[in-house]
Protein backbone atom coordinates (compact mmCIF):
# COMPACT_ATOMS: atom_id res chain seq x y z
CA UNK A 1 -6.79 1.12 9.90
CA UNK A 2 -4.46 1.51 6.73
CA UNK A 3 -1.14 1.01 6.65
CA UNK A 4 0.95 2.92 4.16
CA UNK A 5 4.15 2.67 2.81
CA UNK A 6 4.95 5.56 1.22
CA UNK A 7 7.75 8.11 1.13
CA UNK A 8 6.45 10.58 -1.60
CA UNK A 9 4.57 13.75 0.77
CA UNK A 10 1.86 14.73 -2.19
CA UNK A 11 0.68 11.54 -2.16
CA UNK A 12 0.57 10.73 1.55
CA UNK A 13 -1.48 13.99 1.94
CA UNK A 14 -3.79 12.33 -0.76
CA UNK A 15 -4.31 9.25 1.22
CA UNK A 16 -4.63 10.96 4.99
CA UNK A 17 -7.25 13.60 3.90
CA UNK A 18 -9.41 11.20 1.40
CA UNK A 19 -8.80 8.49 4.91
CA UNK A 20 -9.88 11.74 6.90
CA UNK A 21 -12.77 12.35 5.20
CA UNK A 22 -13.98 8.45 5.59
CA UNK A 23 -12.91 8.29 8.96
CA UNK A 24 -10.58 5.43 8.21
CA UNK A 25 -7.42 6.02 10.55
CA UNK A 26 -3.66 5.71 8.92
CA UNK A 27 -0.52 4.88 9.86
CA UNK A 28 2.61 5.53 7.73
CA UNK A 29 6.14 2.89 7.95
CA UNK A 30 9.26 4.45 6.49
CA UNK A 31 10.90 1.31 5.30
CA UNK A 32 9.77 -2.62 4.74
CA UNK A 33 10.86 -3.45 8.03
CA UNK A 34 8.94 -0.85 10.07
CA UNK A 35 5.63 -2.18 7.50
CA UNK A 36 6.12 -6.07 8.96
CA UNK A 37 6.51 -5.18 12.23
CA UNK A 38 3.58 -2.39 12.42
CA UNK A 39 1.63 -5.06 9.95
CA UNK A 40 2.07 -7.82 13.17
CA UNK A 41 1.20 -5.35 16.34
CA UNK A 42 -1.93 -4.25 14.83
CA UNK A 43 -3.45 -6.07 11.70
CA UNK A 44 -4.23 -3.37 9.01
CA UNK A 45 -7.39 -3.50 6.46
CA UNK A 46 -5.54 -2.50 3.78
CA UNK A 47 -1.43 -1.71 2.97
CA UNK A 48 -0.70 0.71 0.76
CA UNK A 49 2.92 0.90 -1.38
CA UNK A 50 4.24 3.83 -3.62
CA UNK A 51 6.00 1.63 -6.12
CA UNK A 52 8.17 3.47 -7.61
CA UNK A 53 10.25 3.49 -4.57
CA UNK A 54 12.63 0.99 -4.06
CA UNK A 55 13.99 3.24 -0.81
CA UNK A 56 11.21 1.87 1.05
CA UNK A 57 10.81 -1.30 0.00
CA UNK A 58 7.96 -1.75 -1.44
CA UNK A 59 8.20 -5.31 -3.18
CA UNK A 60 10.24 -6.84 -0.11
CA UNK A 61 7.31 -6.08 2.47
CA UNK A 62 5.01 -7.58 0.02
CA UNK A 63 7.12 -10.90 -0.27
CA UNK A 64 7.55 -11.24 3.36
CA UNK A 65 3.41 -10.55 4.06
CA UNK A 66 2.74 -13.26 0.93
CA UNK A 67 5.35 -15.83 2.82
CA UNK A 68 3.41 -15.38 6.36
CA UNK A 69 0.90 -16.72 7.01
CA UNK A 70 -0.34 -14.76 9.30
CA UNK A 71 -0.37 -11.67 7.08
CA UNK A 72 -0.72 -12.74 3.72
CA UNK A 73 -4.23 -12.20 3.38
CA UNK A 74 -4.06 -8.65 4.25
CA UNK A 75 -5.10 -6.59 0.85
CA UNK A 76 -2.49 -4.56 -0.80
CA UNK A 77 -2.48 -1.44 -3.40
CA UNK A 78 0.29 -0.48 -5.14
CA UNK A 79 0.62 2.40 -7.55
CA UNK A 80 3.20 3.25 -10.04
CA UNK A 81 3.73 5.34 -12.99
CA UNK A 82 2.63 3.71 -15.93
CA UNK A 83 5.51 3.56 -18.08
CA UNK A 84 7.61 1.32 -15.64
CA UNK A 85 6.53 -1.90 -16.84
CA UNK A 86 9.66 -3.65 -15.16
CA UNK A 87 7.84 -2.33 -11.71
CA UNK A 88 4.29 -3.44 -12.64
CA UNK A 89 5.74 -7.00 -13.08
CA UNK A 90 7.83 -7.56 -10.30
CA UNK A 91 5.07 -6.36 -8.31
CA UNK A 92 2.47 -8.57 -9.76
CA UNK A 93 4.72 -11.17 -9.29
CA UNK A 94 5.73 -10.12 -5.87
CA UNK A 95 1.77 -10.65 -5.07
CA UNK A 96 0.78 -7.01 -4.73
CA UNK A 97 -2.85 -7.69 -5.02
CA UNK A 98 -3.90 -4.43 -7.27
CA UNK A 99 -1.15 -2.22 -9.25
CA UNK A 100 -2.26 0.78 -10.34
CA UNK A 101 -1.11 3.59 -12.82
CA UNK A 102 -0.60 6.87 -10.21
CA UNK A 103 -3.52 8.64 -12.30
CA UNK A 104 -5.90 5.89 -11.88
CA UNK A 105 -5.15 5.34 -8.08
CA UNK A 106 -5.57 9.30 -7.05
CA UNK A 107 -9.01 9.12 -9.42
CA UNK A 108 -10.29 6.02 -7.32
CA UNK A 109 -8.63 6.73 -3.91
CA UNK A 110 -12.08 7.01 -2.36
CA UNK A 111 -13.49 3.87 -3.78
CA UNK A 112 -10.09 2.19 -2.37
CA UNK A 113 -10.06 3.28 1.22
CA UNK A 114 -13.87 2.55 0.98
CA UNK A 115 -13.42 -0.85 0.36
CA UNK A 116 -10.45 -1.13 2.75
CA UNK A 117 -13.14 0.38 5.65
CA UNK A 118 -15.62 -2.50 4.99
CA UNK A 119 -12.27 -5.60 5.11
């Protein structure tokens, strides 16, 4: 199962039909809270955070996962657009594990949700 964390409705299409298509169920949180508290009833493969918005927050669930123990080893994919290099480092330096340009995450989706089935 994947958890995502994303408010933007193109891109949570992208992620449900490629996740369709590999048979990977998802599961969608609408705000960092909603994330920790799905992330601790049932133990996702892989989170998933749209960046570049702060509405949902994004680099707060990824503190509080990094901080616990019992979640901090659960993989996490951000993407962002490219030109928001204030993002890409708070994020890094939140702990998101990959941060990726928008472009380059919809080109590799499969590849990620692939890897997420095998966690």
């Amino acid at each position: 199962m994947i958890l995502i964390l994303v408010d933007d409705l193109m891109f949570t299409s992208k992620i449900r039909s490629a996740a369709s298509h590999l048979d990977i169920p998802v599961r969608s949180a609408r705000s960092s809270v909603d994330a920790l508290r799905d992330m601790r009833t049932s133990r996702p493969s892989l989170v998933i955070l749209d960046l570049n918005n702060p509405r949902t927050g994004p680099l707060e669930t990824v503190a509080a996962m990094k901080a616990d123990p019992d979640l901090s080893t659960i993989p996490t994919v951000g993407f962002v657009s490219h030109v928001q290099t204030d993002v890409i480092a708070a994020a890094e330096q939140a702990g998101v594990d990959q941060v990726l340009p928008r472009s380059t995450f919809t080109q590799r989706l499969p590849e990620i949700l692939a890897g997420a089935r095998v966690s």
